[in-house]
C-alpha atoms as a PDB file:
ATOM      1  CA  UNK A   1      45.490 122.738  58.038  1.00  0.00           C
ATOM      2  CA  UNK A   2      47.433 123.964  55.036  1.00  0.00           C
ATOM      3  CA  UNK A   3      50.796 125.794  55.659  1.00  0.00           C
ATOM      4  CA  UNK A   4      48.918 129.067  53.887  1.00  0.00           C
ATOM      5  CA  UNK A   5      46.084 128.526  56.460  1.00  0.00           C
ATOM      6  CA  UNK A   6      48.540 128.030  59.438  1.00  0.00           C
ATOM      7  CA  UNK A   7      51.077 131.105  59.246  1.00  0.00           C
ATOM      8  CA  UNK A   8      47.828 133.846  59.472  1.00  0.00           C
ATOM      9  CA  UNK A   9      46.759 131.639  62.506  1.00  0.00           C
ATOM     10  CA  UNK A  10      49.789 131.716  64.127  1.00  0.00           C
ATOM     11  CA  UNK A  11      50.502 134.760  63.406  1.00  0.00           C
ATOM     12  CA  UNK A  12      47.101 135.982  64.726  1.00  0.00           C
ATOM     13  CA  UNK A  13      46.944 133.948  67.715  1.00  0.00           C
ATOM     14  CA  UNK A  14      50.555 134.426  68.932  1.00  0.00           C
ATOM     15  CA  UNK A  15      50.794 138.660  67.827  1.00  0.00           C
ATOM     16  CA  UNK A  16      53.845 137.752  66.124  1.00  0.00           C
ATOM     17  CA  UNK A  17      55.263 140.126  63.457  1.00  0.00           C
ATOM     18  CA  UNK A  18      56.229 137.027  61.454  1.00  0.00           C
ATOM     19  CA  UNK A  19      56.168 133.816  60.826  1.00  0.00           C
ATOM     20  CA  UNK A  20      57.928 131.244  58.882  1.00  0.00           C
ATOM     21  CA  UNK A  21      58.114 127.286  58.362  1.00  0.00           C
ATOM     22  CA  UNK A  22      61.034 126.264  57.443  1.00  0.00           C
ATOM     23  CA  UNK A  23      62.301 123.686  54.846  1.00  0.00           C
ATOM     24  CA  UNK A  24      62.269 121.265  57.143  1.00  0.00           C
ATOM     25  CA  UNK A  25      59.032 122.320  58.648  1.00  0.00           C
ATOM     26  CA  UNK A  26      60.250 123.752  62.019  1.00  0.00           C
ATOM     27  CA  UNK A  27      58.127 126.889  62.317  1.00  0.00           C
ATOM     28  CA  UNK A  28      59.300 129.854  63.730  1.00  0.00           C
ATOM     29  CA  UNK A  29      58.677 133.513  64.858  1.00  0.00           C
ATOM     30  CA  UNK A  30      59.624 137.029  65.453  1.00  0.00           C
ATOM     31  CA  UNK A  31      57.815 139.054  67.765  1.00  0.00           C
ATOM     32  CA  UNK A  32      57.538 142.004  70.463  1.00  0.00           C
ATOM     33  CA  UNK A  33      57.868 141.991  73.923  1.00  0.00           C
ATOM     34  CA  UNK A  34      57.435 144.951  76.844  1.00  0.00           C
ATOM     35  CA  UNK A  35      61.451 145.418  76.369  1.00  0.00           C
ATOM     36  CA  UNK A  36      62.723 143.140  74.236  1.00  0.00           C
ATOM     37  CA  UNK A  37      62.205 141.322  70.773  1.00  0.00           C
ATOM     38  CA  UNK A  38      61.903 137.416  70.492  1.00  0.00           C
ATOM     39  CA  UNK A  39      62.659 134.293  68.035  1.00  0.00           C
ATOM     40  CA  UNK A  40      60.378 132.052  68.766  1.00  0.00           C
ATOM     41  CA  UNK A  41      60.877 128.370  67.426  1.00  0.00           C
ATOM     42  CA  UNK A  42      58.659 125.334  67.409  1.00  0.00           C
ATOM     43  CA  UNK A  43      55.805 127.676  67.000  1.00  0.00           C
ATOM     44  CA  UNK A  44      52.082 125.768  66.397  1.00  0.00           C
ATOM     45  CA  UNK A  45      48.918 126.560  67.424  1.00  0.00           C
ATOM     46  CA  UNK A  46      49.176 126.247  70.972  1.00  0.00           C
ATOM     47  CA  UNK A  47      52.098 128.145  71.011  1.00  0.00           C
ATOM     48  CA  UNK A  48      55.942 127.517  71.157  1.00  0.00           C
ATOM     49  CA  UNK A  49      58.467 125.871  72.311  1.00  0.00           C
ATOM     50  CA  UNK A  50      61.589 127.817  72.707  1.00  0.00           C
ATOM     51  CA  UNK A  51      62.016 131.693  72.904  1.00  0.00           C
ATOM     52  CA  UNK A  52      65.209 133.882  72.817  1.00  0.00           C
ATOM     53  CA  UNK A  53      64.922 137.590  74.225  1.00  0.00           C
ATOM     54  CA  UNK A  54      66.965 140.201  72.136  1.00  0.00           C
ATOM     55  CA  UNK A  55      68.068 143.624  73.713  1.00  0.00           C
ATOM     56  CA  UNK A  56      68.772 144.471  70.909  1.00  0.00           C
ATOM     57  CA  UNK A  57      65.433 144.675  68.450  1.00  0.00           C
ATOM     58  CA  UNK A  58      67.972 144.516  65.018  1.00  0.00           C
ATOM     59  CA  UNK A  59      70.320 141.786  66.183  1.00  0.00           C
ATOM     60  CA  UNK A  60      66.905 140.157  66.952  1.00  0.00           C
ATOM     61  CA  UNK A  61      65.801 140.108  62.836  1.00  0.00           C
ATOM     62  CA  UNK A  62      69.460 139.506  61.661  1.00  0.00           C
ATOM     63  CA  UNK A  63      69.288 136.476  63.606  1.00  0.00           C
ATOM     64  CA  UNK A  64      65.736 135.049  62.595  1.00  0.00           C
ATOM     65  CA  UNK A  65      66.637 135.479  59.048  1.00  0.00           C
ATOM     66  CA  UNK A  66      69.650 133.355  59.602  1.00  0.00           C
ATOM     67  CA  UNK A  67      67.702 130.538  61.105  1.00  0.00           C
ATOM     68  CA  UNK A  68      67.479 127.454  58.532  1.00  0.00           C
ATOM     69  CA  UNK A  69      66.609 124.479  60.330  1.00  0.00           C
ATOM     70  CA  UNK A  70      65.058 123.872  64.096  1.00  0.00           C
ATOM     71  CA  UNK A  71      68.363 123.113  65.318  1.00  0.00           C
ATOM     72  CA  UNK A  72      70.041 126.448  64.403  1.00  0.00           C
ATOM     73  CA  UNK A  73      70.208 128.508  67.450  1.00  0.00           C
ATOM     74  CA  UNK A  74      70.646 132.633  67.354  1.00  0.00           C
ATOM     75  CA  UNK A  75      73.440 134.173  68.882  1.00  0.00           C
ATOM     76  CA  UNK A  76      73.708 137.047  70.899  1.00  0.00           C
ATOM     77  CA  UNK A  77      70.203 136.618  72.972  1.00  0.00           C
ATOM     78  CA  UNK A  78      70.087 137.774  76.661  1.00  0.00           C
ATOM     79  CA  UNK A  79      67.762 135.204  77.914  1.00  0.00           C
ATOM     80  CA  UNK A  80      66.145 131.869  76.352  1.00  0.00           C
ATOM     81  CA  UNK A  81      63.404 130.087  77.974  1.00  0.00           C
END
């Protein structure tokens, strides 16, 4: 599947607000839960492999649009699964 076939898919499947792959083609995403917002990286179409829960639903996108490679981590999360 092409990477302009796979974000729409994940992005459907998952109920993500966005997605992204990055450069080096870690995919990740931002998306709502009941009382937080999560980053969620190693995203595919079975789902993901790391999460991190934001109190804070701001901090939450200032920290996904730092995120450059699948081993940056966001700061400032209240609980990562």
């Amino acid at each position: 599947m092409k990477d302009e076939e796979l974000i729409p898919r994940i992005k459907e499947l998952g109920g993500y607000r966005d997605v992204t792959i990055l450069k080096d083609g870690t995919v990740i995403g931002i998306g709502e839960l009941m009382f937080t917002r999560a980053i969620y990286m190693d995203l595919d179409l079975n789902g993901w492999g790391r999460r991190f829960c934001f109190e804070d639903r701001d901090r939450a996108t200032e920290e996904y649009a730092k995120i450059k490679t699948g081993d940056d981590e966001p700061t400032g999360w209240i609980a990562r699964r």
